[in-house]
Structures are given as structure tokens and as C-alpha cells.
C-alpha atoms as a PDB file:
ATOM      1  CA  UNK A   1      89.821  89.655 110.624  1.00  0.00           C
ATOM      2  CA  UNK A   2      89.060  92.677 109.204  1.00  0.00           C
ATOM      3  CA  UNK A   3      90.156  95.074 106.301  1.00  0.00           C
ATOM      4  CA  UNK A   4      91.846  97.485 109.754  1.00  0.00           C
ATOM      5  CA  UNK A   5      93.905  94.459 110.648  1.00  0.00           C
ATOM      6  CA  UNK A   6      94.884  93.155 107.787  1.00  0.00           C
ATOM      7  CA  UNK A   7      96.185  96.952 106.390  1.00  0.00           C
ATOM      8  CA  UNK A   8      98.019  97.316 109.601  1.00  0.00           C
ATOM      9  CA  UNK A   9      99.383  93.997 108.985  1.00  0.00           C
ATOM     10  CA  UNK A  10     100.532  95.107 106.003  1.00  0.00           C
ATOM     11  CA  UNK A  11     102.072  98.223 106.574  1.00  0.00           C
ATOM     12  CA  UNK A  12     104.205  96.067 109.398  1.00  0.00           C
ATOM     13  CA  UNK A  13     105.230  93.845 107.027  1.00  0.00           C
ATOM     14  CA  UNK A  14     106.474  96.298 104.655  1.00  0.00           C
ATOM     15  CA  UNK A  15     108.679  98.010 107.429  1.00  0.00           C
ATOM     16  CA  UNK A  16     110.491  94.717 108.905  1.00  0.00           C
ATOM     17  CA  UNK A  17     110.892  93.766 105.106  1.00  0.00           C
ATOM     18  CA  UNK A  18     112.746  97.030 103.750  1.00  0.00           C
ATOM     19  CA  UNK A  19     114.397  96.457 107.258  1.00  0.00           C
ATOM     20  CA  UNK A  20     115.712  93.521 105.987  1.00  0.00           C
ATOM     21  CA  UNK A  21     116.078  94.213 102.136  1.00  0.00           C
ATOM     22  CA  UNK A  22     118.026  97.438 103.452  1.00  0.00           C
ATOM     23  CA  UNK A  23     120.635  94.982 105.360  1.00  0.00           C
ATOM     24  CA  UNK A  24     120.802  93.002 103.075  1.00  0.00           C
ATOM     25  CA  UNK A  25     121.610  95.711 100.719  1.00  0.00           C
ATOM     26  CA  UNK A  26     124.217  97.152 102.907  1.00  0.00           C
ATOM     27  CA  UNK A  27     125.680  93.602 103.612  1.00  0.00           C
ATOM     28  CA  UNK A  28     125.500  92.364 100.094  1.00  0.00           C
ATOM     29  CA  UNK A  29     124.187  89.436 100.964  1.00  0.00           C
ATOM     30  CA  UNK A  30     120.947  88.171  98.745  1.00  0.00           C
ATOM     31  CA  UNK A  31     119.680  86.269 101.472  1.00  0.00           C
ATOM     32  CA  UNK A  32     118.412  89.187 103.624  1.00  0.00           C
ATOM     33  CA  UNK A  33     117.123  90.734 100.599  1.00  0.00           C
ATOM     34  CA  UNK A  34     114.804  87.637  99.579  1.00  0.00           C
ATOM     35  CA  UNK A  35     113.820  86.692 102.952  1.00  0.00           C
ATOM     36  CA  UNK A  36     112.548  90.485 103.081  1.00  0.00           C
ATOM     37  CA  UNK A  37     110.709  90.478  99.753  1.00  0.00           C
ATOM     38  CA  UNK A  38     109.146  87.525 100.842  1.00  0.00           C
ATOM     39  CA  UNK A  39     107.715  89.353 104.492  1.00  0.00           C
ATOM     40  CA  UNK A  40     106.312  92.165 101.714  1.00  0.00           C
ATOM     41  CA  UNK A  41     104.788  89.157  99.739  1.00  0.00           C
ATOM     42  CA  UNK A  42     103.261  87.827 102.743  1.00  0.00           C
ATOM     43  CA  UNK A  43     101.835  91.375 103.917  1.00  0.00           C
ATOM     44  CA  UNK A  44     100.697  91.910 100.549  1.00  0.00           C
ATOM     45  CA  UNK A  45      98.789  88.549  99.806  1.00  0.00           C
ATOM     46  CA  UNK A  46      97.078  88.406 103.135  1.00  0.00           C
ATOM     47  CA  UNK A  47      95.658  92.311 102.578  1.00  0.00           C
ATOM     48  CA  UNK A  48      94.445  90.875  99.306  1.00  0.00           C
ATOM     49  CA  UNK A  49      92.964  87.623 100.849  1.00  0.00           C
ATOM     50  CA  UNK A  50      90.896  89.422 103.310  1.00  0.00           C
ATOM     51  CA  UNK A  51      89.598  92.507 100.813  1.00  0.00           C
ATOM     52  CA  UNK A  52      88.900  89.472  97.891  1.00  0.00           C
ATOM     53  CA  UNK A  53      88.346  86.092  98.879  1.00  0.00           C
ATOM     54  CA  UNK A  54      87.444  86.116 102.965  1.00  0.00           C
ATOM     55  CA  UNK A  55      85.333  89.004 103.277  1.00  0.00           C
ATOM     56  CA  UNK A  56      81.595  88.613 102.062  1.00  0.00           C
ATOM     57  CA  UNK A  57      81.131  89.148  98.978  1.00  0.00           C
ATOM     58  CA  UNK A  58      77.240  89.911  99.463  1.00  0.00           C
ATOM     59  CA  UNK A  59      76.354  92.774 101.557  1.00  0.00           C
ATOM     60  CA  UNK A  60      72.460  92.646 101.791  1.00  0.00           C
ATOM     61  CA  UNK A  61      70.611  95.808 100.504  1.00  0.00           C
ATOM     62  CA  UNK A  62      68.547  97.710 103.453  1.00  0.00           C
ATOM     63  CA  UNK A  63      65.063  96.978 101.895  1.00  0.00           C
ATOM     64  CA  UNK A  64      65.963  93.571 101.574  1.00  0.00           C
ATOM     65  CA  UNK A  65      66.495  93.626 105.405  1.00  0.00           C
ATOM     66  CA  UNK A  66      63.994  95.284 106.302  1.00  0.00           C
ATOM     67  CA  UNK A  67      60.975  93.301 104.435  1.00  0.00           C
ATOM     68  CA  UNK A  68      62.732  89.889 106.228  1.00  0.00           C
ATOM     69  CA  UNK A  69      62.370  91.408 109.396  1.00  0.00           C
ATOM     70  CA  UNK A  70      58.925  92.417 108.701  1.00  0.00           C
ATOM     71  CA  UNK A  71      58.188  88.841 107.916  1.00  0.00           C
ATOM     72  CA  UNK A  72      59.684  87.405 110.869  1.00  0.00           C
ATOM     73  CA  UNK A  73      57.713  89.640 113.454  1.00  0.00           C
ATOM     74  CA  UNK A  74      54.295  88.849 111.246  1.00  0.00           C
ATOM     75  CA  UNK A  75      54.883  85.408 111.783  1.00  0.00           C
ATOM     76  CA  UNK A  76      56.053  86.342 115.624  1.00  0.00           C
ATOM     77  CA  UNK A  77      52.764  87.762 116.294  1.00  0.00           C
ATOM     78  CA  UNK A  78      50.574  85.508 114.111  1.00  0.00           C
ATOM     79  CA  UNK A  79      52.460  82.372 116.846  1.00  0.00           C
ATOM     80  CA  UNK A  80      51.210  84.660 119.594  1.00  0.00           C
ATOM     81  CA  UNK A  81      47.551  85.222 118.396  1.00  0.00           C
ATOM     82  CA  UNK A  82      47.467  81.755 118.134  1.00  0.00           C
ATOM     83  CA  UNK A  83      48.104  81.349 121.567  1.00  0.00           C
END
């Protein structure tokens, strides 16, 4: 998934939660207010999964790239010479 989804998943989560913190304001009644903290928690620790722990950490420099691909067509046409 990617940072897009997860933000948007977030920013969902944060409206049906103050929905529900909001009722359970009105309502007095805890439960609605902890089972809408807890949608916010969710929202919040699954942005932070995918911008920490899921997404690469490594993101290879260009030169790096391109010197690998340079290898990989040498050895490309060094199989064909052979031929």
C-alpha cells in the first residue's frame, strides 16, 4: 500500500472517530467515545506502519543503478559474442 492510501486511510478514520467521540459526547456515554479514539488509533498506527516499518527503507541512488545496468548489458552482449 502506499503512503496515498494509507493518508487517506487516515483522514477516514479520523472523521468516523470524532463521529463517534462527538456521540458519545452528546450521549454521555464513554463507550462511543473509546471505541472512537480507538478508530483514530488505528488510522494513526497504520499511517505510521506504512511511512516507518513497510516501506523500503533503501531507495537506491541513480549512479548506483545505472553502473548495474551497465554491467548487466556487458555481460548481455559478451553471452551474445560468444555465440
Amino acid at each position: 500500500m502506499k503512503k496515498i492510501v494509507a493518508m487517506s486511510l487516515l483522514i477516514l478514520s479520523i472523521m468516523i472517530g470524532s463521529i463517534f467521540v462527538i456521540a458519545g459526547t452528546v450521549s454521555d456515554t464513554e463507550f462511543f467515545i473509546w471505541v472512537g479514539m480507538v478508530i483514530i488509533a488505528i488510522g494513526v498506527i497504520n499511517l505510521l506502519l506504512k511511512m516507518i516499518i513497510i516501506e523500503p527503507k533503501y531507495q537506491p541512488n541513480i549512479v548506483t543503478v545505472r553502473k548495474n545496468v551497465r554491467k548487466t548489458v556487458k555481460k548481455k552482449l559478451k553471452k551474445k559474442a560468444k555465440r
